[in-house]
PDB file of N, CA and C in Angstrom:
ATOM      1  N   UNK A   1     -32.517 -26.536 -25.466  1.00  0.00           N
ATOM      2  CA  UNK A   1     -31.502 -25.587 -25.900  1.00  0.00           C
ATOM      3  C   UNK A   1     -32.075 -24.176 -25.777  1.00  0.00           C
ATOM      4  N   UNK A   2     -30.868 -23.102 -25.326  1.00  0.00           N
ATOM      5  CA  UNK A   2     -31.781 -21.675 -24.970  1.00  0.00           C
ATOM      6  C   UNK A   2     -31.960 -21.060 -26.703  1.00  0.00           C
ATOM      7  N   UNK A   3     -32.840 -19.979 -26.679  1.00  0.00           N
ATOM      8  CA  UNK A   3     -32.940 -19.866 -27.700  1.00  0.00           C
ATOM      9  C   UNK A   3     -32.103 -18.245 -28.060  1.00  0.00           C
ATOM     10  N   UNK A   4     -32.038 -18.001 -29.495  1.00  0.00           N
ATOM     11  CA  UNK A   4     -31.197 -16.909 -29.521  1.00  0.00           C
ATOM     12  C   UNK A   4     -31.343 -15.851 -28.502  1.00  0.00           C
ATOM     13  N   UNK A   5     -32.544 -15.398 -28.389  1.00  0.00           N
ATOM     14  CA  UNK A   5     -32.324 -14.256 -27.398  1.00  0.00           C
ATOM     15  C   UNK A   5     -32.146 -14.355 -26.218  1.00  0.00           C
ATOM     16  N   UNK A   6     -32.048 -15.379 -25.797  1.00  0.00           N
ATOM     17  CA  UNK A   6     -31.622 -15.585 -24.034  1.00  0.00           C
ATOM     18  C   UNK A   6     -29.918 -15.759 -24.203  1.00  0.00           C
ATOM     19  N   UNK A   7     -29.393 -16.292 -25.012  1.00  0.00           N
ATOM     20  CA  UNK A   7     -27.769 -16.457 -25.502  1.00  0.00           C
ATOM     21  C   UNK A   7     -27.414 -14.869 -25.474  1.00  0.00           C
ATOM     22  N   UNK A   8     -28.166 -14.114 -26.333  1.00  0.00           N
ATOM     23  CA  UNK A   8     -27.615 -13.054 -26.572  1.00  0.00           C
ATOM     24  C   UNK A   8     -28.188 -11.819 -25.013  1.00  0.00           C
ATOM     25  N   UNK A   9     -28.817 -12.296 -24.836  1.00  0.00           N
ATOM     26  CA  UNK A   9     -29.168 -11.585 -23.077  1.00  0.00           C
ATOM     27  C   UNK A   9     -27.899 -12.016 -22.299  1.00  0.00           C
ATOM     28  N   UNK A  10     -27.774 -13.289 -22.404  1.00  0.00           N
ATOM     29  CA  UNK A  10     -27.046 -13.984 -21.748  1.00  0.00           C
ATOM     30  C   UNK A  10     -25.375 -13.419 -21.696  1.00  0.00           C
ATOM     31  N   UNK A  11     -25.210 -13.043 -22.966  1.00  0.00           N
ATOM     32  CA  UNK A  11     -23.614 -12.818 -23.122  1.00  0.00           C
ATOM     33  C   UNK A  11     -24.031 -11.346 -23.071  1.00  0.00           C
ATOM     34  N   UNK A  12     -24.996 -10.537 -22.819  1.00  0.00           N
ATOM     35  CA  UNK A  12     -24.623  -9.163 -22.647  1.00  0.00           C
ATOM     36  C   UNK A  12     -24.200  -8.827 -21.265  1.00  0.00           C
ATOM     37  N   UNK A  13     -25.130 -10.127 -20.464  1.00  0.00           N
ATOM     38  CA  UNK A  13     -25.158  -9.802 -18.731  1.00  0.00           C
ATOM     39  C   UNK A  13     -23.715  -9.516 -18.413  1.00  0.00           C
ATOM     40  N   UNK A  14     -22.751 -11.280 -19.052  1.00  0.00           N
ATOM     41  CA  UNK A  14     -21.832 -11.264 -18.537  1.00  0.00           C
ATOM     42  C   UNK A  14     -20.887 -10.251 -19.354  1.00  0.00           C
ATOM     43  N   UNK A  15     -20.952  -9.651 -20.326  1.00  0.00           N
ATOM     44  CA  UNK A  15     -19.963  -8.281 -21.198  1.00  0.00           C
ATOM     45  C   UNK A  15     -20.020  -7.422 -20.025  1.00  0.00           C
ATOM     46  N   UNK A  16     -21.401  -6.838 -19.583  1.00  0.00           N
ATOM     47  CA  UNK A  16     -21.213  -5.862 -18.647  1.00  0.00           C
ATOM     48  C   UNK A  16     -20.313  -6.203 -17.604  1.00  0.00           C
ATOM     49  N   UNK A  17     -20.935  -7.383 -17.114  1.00  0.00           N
ATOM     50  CA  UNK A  17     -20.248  -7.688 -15.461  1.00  0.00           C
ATOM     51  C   UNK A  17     -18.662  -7.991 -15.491  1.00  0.00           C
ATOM     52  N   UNK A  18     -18.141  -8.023 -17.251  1.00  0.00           N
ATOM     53  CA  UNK A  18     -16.733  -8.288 -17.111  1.00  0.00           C
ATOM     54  C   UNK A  18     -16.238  -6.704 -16.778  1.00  0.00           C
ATOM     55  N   UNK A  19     -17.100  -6.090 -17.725  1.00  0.00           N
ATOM     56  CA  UNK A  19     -16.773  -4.357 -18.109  1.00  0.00           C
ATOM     57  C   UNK A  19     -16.539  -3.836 -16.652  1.00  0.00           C
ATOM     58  N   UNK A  20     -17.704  -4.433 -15.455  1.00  0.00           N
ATOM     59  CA  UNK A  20     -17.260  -4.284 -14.302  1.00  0.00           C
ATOM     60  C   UNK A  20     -16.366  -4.062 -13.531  1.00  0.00           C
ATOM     61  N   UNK A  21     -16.092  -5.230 -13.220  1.00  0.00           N
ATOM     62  CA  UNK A  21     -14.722  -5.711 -12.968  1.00  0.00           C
ATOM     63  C   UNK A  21     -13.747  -5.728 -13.264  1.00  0.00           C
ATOM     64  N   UNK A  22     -13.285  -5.334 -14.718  1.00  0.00           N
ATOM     65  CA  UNK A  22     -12.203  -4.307 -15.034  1.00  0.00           C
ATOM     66  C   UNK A  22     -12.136  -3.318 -14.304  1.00  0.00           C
ATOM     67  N   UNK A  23     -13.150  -2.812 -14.354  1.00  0.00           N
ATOM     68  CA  UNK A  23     -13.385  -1.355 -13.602  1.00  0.00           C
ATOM     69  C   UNK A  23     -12.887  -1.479 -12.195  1.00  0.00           C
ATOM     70  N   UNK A  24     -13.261  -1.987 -11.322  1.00  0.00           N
ATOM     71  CA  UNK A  24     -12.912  -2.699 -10.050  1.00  0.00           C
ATOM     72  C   UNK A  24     -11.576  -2.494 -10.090  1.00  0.00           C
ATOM     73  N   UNK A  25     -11.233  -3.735 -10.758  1.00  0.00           N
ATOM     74  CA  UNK A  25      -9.510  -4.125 -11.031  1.00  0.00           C
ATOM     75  C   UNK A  25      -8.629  -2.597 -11.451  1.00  0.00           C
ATOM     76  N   UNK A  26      -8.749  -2.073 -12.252  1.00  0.00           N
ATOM     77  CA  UNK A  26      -8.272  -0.730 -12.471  1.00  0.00           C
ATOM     78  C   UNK A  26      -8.247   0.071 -11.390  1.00  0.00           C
ATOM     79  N   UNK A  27      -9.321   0.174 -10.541  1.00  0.00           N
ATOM     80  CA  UNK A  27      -9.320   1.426  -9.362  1.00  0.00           C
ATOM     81  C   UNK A  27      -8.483   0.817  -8.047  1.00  0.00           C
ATOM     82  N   UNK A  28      -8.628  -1.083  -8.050  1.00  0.00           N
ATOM     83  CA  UNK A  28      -7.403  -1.774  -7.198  1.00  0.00           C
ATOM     84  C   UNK A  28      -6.496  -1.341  -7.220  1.00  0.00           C
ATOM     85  N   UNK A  29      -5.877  -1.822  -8.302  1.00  0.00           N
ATOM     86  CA  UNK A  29      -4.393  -1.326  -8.678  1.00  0.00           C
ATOM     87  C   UNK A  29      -3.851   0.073  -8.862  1.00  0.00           C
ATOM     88  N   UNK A  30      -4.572   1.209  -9.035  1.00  0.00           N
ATOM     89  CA  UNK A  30      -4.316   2.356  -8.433  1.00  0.00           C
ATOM     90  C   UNK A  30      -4.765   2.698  -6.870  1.00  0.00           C
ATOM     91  N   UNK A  31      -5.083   1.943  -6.513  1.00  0.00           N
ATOM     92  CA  UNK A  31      -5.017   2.304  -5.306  1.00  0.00           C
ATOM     93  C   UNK A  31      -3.748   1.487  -4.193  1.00  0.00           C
ATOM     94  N   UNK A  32      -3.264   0.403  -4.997  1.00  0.00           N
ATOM     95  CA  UNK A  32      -1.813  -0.187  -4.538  1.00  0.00           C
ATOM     96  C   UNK A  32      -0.805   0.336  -5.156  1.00  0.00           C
ATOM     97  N   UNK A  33      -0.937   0.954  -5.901  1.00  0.00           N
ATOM     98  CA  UNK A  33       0.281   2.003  -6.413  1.00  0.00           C
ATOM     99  C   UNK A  33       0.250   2.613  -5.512  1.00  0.00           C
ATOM    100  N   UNK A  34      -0.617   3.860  -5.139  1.00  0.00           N
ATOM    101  CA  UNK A  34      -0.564   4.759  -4.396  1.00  0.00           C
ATOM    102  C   UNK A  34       0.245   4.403  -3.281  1.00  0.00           C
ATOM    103  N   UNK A  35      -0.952   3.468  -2.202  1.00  0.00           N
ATOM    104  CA  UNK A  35      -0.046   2.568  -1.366  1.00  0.00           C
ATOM    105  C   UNK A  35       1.473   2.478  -1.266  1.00  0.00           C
ATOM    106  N   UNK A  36       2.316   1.599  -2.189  1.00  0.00           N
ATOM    107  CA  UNK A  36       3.642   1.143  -2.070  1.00  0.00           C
ATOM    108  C   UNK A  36       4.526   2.794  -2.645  1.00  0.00           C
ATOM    109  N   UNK A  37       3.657   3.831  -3.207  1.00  0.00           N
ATOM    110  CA  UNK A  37       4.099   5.022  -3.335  1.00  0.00           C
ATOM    111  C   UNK A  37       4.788   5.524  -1.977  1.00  0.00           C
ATOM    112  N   UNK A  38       3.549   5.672  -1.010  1.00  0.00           N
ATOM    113  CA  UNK A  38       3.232   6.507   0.272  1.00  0.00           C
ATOM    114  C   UNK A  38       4.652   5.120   1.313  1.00  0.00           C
ATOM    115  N   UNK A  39       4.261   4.131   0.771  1.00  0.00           N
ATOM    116  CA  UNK A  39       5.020   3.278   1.479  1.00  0.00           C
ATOM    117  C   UNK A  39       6.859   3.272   1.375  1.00  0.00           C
ATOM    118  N   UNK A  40       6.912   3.967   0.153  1.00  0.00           N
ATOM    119  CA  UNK A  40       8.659   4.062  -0.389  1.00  0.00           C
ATOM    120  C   UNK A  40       8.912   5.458   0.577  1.00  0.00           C
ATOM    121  N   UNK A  41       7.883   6.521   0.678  1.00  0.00           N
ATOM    122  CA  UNK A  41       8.375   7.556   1.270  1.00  0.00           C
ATOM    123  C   UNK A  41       8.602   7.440   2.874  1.00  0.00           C
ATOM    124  N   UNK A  42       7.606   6.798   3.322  1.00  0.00           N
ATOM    125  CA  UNK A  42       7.653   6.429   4.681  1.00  0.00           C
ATOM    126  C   UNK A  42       8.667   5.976   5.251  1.00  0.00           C
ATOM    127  N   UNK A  43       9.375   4.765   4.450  1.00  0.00           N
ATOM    128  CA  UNK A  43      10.966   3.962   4.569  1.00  0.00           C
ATOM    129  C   UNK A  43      11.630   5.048   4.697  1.00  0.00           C
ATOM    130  N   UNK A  44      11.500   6.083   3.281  1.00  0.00           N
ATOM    131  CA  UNK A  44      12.645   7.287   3.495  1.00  0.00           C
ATOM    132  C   UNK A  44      12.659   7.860   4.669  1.00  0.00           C
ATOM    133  N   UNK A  45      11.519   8.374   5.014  1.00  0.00           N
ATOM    134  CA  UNK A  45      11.618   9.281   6.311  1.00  0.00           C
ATOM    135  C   UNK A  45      11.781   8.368   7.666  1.00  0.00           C
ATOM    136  N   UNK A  46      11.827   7.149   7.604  1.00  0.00           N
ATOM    137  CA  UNK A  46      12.083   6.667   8.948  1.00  0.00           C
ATOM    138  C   UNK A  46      13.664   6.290   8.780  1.00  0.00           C
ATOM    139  N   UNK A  47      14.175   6.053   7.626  1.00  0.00           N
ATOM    140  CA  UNK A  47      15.445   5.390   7.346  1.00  0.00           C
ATOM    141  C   UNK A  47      16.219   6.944   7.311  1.00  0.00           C
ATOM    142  N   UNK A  48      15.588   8.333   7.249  1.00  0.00           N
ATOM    143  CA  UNK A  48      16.261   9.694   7.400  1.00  0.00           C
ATOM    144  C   UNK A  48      16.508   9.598   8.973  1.00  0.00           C
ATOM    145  N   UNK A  49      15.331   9.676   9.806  1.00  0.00           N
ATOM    146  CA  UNK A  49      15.457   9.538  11.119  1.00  0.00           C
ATOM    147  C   UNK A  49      16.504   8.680  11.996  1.00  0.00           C
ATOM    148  N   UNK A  50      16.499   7.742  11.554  1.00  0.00           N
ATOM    149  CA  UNK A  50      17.220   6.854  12.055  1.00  0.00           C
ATOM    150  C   UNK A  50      18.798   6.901  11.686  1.00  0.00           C
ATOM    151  N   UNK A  51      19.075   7.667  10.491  1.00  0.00           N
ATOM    152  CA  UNK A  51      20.499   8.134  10.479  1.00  0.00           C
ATOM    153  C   UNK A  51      20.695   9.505  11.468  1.00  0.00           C
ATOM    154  N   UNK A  52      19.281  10.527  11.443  1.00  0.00           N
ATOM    155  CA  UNK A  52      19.850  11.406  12.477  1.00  0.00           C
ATOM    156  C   UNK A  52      19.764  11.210  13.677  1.00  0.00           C
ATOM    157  N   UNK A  53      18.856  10.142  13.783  1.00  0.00           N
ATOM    158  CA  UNK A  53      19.229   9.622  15.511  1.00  0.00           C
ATOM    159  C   UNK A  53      20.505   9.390  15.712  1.00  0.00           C
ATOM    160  N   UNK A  54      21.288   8.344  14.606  1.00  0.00           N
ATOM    161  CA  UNK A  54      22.614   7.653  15.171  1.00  0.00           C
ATOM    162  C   UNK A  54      23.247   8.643  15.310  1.00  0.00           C
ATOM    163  N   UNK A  55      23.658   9.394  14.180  1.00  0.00           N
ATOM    164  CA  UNK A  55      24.575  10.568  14.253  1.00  0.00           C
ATOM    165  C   UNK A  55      24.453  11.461  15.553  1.00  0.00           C
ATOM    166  N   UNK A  56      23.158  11.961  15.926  1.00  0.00           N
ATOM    167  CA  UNK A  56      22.993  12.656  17.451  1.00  0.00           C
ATOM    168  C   UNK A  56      24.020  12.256  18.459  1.00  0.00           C
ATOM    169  N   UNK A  57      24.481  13.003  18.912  1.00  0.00           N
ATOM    170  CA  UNK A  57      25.539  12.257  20.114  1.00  0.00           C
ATOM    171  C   UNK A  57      25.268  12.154  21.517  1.00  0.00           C
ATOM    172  N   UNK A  58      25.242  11.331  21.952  1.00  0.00           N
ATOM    173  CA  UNK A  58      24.848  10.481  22.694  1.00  0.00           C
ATOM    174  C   UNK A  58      25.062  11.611  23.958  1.00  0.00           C
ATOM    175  N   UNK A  59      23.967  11.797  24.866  1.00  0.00           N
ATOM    176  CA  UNK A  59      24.216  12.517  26.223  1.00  0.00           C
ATOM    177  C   UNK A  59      25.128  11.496  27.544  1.00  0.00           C
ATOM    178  N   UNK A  60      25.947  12.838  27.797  1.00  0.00           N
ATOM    179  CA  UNK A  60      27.247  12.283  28.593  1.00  0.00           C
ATOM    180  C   UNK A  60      26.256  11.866  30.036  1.00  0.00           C
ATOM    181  N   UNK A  61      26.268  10.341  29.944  1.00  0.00           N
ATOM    182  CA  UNK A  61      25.755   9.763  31.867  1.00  0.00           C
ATOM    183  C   UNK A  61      26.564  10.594  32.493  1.00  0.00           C
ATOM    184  N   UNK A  62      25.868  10.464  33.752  1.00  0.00           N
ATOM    185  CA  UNK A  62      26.440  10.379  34.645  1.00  0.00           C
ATOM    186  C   UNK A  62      27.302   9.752  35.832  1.00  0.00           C
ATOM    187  N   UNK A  63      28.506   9.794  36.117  1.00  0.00           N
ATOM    188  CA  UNK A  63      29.260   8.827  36.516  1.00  0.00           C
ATOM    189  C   UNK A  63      28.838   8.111  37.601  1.00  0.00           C
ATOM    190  N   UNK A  64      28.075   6.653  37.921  1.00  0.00           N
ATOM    191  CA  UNK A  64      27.914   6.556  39.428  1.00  0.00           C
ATOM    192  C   UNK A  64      29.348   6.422  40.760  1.00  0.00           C
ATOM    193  N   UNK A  65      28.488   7.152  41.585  1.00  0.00           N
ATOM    194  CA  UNK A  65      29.549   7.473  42.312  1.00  0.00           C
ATOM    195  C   UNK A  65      29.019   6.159  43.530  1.00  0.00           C
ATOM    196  N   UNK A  66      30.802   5.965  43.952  1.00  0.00           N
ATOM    197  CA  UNK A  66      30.770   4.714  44.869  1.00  0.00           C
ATOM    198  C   UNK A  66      30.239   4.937  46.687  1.00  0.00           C
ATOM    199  N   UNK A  67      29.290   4.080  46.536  1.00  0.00           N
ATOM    200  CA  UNK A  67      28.920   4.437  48.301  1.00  0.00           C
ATOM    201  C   UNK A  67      30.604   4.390  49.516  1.00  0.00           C
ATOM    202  N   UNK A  68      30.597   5.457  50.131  1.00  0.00           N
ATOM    203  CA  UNK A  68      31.385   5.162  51.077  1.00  0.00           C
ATOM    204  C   UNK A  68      31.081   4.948  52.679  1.00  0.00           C
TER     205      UNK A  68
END
């Protein structure tokens, strides 16, 4: 059996390494916020574009003309 002070070494290692990884996890998830942030605006501006494309009116072809 370990003895007290290796238990209590023991559960400090892993306190930190959780304290860690919170840490980790916290700077993740702000950094996928950001992400799906930058990602909502992007939709906007391509879903802006794409209404002023349609709306643009279309350049008049040219008629082909028949070989005689």
């Amino acid at each position: 059996m370990a003895s007290s002070k290796q238990l209590e070494n023991s559960i400090k290692r892993k306190t930190e390494s959780i304290a860690k990884l919170q840490k980790e996890i916290k700077t993740q998830t702000a950094a996928v916020a950001k992400l799906k942030s930058e990602l909502v605006v992007e939709k906007k501006k391509e879903a802006e574009a794409k209404a002023a494309k349609a709306k643009a009116k279309p350049k008049a072809k040219p008629k082909a003309k028949g070989k005689k």
